[in-house]
N, C-alpha and C. Protein backbone atom coordinates (compact mmCIF):
# COMPACT_ATOMS: atom_id res chain seq x y z
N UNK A 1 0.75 19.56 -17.06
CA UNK A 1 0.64 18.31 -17.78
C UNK A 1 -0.82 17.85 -17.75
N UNK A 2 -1.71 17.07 -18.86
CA UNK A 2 -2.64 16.67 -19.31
C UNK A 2 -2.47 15.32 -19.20
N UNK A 3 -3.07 14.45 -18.36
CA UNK A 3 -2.83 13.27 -18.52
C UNK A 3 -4.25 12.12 -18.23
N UNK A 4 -4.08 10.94 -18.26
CA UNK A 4 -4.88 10.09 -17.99
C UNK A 4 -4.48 9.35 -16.83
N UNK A 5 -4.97 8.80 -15.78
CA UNK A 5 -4.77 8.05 -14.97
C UNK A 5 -4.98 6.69 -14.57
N UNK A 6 -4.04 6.07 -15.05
CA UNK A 6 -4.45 4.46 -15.23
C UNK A 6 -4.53 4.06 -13.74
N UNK A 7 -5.70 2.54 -13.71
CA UNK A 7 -6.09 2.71 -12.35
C UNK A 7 -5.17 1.83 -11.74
N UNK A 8 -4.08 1.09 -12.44
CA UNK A 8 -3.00 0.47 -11.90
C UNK A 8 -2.45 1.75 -10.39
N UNK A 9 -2.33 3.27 -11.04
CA UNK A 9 -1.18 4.32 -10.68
C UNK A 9 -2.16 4.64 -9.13
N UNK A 10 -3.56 4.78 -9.51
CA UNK A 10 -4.63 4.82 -8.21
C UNK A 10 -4.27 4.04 -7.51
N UNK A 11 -4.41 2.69 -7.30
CA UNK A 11 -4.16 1.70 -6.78
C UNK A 11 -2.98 1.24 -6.03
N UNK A 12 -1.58 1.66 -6.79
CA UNK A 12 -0.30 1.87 -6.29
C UNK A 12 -0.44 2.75 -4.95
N UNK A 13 -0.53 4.15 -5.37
CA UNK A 13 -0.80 5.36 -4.79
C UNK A 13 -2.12 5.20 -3.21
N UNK A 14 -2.71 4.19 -3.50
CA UNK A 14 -3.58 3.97 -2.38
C UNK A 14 -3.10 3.10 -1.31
N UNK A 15 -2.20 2.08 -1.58
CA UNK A 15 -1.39 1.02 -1.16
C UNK A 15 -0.48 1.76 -0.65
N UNK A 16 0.29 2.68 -1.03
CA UNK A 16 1.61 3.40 -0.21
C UNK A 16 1.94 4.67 -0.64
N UNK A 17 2.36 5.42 0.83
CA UNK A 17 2.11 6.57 0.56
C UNK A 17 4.01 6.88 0.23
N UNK A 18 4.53 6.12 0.32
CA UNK A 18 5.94 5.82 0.18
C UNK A 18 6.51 6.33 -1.85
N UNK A 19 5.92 5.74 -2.43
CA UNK A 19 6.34 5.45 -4.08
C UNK A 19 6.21 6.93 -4.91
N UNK A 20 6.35 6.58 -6.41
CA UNK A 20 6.10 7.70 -7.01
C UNK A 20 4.44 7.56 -7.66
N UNK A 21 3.73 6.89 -7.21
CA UNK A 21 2.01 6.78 -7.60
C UNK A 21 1.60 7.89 -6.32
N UNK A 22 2.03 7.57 -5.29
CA UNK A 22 1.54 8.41 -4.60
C UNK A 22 2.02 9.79 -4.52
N UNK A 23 3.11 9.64 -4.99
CA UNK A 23 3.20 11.45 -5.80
C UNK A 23 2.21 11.70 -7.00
N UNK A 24 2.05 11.01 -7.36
CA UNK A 24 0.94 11.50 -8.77
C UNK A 24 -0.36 11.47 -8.74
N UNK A 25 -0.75 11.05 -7.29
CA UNK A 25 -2.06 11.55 -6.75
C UNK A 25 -1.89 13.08 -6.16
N UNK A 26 -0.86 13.15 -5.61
CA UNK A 26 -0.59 14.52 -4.88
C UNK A 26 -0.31 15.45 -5.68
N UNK A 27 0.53 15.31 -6.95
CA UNK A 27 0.12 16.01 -7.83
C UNK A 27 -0.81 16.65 -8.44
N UNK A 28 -2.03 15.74 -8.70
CA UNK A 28 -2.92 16.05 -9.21
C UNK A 28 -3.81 16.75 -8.06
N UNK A 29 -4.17 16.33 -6.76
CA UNK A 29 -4.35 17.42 -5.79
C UNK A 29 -4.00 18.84 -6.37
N UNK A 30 -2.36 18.91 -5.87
CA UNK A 30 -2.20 20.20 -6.08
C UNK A 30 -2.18 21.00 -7.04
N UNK A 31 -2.86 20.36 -8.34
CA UNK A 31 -3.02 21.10 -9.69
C UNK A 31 -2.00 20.67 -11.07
N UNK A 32 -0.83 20.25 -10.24
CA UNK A 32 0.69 20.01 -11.06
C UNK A 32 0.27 18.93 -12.23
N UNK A 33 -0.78 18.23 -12.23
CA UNK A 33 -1.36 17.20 -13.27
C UNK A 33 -2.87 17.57 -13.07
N UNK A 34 -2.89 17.81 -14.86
CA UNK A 34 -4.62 17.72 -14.77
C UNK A 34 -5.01 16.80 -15.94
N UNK A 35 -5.99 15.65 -14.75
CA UNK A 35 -6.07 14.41 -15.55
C UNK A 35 -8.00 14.44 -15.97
N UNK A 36 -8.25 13.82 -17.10
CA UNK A 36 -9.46 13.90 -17.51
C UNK A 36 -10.27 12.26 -17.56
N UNK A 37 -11.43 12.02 -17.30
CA UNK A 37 -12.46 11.34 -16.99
C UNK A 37 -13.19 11.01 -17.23
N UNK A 38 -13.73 9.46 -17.47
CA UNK A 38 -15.26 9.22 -18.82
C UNK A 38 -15.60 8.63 -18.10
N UNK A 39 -17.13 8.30 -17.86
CA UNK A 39 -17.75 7.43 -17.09
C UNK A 39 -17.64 5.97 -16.73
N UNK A 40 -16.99 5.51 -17.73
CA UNK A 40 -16.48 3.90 -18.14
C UNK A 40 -15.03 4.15 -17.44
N UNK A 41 -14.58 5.08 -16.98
CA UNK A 41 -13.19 4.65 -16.25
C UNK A 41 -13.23 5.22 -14.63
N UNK A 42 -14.33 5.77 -14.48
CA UNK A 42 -14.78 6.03 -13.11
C UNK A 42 -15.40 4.77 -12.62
N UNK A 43 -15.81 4.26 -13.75
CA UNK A 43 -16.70 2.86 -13.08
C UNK A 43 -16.16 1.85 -12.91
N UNK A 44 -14.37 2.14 -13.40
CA UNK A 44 -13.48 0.80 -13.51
C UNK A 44 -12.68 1.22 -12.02
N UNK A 45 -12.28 2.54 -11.96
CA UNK A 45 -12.12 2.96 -11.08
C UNK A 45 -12.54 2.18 -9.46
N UNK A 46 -13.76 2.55 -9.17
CA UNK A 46 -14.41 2.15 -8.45
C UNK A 46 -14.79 0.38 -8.22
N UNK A 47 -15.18 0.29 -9.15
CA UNK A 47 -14.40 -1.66 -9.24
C UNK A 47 -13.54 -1.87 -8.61
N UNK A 48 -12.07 -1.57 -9.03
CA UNK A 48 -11.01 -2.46 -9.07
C UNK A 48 -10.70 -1.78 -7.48
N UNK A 49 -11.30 -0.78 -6.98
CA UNK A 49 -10.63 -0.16 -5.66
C UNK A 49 -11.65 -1.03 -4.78
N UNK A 50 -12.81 -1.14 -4.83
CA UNK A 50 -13.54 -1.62 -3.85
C UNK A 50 -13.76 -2.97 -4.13
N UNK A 51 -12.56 -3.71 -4.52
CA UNK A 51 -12.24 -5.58 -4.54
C UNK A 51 -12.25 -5.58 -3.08
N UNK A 52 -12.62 -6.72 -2.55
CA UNK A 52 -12.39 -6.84 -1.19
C UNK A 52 -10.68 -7.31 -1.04
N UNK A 53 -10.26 -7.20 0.35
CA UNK A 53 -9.09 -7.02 0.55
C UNK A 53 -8.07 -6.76 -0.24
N UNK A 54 -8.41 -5.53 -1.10
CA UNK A 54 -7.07 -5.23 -1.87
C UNK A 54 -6.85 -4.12 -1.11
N UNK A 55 -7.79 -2.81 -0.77
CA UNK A 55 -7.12 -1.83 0.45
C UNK A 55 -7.50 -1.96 1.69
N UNK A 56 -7.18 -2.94 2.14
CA UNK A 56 -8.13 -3.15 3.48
C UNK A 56 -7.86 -2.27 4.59
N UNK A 57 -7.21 -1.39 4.41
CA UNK A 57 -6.64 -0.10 5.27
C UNK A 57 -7.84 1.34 4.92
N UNK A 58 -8.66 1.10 3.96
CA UNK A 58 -9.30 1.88 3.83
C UNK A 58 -11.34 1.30 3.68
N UNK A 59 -12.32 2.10 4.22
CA UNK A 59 -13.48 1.41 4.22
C UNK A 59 -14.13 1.51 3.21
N UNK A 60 -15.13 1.61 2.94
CA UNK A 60 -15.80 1.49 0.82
C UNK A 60 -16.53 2.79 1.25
N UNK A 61 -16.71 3.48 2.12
CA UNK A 61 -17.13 4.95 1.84
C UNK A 61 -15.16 5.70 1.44
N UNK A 62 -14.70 5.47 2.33
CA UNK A 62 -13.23 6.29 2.31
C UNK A 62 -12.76 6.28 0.93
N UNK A 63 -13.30 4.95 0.29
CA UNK A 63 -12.78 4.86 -1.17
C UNK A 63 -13.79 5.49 -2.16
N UNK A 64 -15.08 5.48 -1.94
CA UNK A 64 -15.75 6.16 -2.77
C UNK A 64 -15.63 7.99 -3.10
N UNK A 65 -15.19 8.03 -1.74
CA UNK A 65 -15.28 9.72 -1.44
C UNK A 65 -13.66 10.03 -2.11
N UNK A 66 -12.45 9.33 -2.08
CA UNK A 66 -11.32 8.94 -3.38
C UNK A 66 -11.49 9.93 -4.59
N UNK A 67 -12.70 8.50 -5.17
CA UNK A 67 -12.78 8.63 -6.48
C UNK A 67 -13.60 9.49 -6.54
N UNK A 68 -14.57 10.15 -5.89
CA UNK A 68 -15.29 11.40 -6.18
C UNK A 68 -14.67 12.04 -6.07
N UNK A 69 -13.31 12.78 -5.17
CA UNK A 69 -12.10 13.49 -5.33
C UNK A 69 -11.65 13.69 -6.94
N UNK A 70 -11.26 12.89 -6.71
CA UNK A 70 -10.70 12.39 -8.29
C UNK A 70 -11.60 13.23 -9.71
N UNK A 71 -12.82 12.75 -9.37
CA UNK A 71 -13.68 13.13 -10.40
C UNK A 71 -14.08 14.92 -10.22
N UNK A 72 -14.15 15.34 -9.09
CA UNK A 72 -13.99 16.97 -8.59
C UNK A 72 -12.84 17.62 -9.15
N UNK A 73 -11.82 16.91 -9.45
CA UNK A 73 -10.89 17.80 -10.14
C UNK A 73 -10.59 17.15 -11.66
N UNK A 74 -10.66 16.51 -11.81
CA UNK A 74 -10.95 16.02 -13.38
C UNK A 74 -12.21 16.64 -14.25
N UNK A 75 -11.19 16.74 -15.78
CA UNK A 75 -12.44 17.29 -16.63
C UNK A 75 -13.00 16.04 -17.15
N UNK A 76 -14.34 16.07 -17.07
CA UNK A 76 -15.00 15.15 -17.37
C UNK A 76 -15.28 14.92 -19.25
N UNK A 77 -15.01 13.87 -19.38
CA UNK A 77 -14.91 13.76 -21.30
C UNK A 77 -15.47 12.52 -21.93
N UNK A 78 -16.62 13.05 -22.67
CA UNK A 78 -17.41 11.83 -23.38
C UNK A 78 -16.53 11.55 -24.20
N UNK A 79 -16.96 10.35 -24.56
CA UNK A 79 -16.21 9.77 -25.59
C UNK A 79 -17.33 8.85 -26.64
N UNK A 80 -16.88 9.59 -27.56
CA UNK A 80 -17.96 9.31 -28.67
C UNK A 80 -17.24 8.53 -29.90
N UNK A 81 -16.03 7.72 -29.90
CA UNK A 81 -15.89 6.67 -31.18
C UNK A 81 -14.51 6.13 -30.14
N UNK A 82 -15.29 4.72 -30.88
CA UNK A 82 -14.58 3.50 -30.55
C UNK A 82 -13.14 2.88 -31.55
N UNK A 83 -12.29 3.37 -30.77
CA UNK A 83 -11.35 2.21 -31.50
C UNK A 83 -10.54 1.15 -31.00
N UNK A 84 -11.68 0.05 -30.74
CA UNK A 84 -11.32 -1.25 -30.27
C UNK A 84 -11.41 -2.05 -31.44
N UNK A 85 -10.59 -3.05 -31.21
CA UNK A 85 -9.87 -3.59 -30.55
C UNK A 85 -8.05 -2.84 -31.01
N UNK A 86 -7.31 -1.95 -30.11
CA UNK A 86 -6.61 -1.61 -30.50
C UNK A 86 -5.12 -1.79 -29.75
N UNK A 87 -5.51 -1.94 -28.65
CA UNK A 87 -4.43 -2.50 -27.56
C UNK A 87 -3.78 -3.95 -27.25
N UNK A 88 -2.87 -4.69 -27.27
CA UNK A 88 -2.96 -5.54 -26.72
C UNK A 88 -4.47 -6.37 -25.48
N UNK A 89 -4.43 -5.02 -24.79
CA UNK A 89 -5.61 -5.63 -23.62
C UNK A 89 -6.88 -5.43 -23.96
N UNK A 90 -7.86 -5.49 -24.10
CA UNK A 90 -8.94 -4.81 -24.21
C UNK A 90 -9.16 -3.75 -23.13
N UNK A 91 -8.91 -4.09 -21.91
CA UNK A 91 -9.64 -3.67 -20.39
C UNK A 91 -8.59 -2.05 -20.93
N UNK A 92 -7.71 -2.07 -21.37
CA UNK A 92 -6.51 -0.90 -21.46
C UNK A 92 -7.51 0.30 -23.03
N UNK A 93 -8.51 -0.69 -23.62
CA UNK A 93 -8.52 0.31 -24.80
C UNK A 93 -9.45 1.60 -24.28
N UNK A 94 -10.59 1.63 -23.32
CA UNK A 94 -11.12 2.85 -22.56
C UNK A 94 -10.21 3.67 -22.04
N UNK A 95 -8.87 3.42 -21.67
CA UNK A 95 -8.75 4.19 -21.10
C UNK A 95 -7.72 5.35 -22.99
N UNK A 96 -7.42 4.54 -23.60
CA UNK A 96 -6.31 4.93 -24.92
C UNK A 96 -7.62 5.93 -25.48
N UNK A 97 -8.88 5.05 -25.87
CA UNK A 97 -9.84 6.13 -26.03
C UNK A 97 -10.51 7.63 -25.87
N UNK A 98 -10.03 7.86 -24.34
CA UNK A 98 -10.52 8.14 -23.51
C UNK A 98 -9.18 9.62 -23.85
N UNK A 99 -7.95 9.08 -23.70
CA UNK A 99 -6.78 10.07 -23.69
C UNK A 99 -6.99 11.01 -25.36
N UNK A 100 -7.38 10.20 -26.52
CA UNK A 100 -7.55 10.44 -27.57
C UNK A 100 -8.67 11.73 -27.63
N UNK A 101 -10.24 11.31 -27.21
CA UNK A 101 -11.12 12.15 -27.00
C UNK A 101 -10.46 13.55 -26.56
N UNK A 102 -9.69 13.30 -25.17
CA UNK A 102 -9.42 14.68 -23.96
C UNK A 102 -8.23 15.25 -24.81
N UNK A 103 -7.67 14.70 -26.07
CA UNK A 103 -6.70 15.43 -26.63
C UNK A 103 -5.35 15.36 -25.22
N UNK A 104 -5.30 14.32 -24.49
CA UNK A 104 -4.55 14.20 -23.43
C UNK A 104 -3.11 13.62 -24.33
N UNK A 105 -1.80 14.03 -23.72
CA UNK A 105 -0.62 13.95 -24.47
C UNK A 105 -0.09 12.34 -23.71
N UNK A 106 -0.58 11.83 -22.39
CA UNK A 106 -0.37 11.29 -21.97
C UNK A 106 -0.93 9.91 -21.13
N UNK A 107 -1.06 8.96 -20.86
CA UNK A 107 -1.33 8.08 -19.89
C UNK A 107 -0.51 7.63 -19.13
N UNK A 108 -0.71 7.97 -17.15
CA UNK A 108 0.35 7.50 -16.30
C UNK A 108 -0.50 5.98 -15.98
N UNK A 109 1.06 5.45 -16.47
CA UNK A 109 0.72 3.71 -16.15
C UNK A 109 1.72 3.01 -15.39
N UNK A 110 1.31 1.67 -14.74
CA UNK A 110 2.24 1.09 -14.31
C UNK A 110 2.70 -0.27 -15.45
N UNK A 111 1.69 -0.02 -16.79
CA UNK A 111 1.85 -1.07 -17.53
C UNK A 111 1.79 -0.40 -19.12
N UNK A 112 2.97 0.04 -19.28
CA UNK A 112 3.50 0.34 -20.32
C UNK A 112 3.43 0.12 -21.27
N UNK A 113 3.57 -1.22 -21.41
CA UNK A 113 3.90 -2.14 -22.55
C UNK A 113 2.45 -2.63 -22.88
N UNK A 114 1.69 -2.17 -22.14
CA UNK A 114 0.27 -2.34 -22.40
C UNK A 114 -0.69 -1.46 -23.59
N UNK A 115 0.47 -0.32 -23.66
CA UNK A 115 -0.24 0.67 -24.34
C UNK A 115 0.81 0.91 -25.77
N UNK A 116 1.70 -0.63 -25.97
CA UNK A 116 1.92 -0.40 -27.26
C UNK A 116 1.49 0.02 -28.53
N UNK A 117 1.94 0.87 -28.89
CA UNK A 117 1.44 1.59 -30.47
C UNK A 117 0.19 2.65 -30.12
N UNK A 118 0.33 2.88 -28.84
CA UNK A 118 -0.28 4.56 -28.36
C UNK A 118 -0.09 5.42 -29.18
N UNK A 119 1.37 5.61 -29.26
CA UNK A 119 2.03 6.71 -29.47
C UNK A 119 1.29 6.98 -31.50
N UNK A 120 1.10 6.08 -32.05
CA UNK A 120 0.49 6.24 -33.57
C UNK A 120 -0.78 7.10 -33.19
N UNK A 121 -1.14 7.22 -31.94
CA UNK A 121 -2.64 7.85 -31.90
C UNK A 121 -2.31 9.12 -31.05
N UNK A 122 -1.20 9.42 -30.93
CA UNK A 122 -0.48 11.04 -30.61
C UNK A 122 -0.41 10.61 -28.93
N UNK A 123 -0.57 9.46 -28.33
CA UNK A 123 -0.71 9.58 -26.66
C UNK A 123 0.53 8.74 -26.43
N UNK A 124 1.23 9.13 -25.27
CA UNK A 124 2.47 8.58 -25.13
C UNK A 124 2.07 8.10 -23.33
N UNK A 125 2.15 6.49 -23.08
CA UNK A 125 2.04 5.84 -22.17
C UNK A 125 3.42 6.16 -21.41
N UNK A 126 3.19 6.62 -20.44
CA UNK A 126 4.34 7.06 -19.08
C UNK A 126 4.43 6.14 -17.91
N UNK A 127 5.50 6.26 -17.26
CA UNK A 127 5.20 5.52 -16.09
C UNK A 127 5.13 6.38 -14.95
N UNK A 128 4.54 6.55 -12.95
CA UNK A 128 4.80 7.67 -12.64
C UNK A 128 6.09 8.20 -12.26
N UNK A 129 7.11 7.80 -12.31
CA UNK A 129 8.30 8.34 -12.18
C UNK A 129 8.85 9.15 -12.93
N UNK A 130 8.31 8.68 -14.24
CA UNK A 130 8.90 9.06 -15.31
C UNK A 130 7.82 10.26 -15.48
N UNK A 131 6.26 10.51 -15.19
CA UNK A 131 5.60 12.02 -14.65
C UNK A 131 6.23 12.46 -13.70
N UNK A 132 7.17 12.19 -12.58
CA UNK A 132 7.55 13.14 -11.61
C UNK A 132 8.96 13.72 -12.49
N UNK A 133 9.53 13.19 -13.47
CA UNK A 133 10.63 13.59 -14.01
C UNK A 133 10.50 14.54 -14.82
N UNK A 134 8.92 14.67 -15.28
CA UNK A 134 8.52 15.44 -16.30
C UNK A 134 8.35 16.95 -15.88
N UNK A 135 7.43 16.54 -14.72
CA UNK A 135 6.71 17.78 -13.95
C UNK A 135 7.58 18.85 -13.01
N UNK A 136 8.77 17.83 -12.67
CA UNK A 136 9.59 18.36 -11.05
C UNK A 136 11.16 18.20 -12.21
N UNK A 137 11.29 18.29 -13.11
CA UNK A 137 12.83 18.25 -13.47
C UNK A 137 13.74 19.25 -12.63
């Protein structure tokens, strides 16, 4: 599977090692998801993880060295045309962009409904359960 990684699913997945986010980091470890990467979502990435006390179980090197993980196994993908304003959210249209460019079939989200009318641009917003249902049927 080809996917995008919304940083809601990071974030889940960093918080507990219990859920299905944190299967879809381990996934992508072990190869079972290969998710792709633009500089504007590494940088959101890294934002939204190093808020103060949102992982306070982890230190701002532990999280940087994360997302450089992350980016070591991700194909990295410019993205060269804009189609904003196209999402409900704005903060959500880098990443719809981003799946479009990588020819990615997918985005794992925890906010679905965020990525209404994806699917007109060939990318279908998932949730991760619904990637572990895909990958592990």
């Amino acid at each position: 599977m080809y996917a995008i990684l919304d940083t809601s699913v990071l974030v889940a997945g960093l918080r507990s090692n219990r859920g299905a986010s944190f299967q879809i980091l381990r996934a992508i470890r072990a190869g079972d998801i290969r998710i792709a990467v633009s500089v504007a979502l590494v940088l959101e990435y890294e934002s939204v993880v190093l808020r103060p006390s949102l992982l306070p179980h982890f230190t701002a090197d532990e999280l940087r060295r994360i997302v450089d993980s992350l980016c070591q196994l991700a194909d990295h993908q410019q993205v060269f045309f804009s189609w904003r304003p196209f999402l409900p959210d704005p903060e959500d249209d880098l990443v719809l962009e981003l799946a479009v460019a990588a020819s990615a079939a997918f985005v794992i989200t925890h906010n679905v409904s965020d990525f209404r009318g994806s699917e007109s641009m060939g990318v279908r917003a998932i949730t991760p359960a619904t990637t572990l249902d895909i990958i592990r049927p």
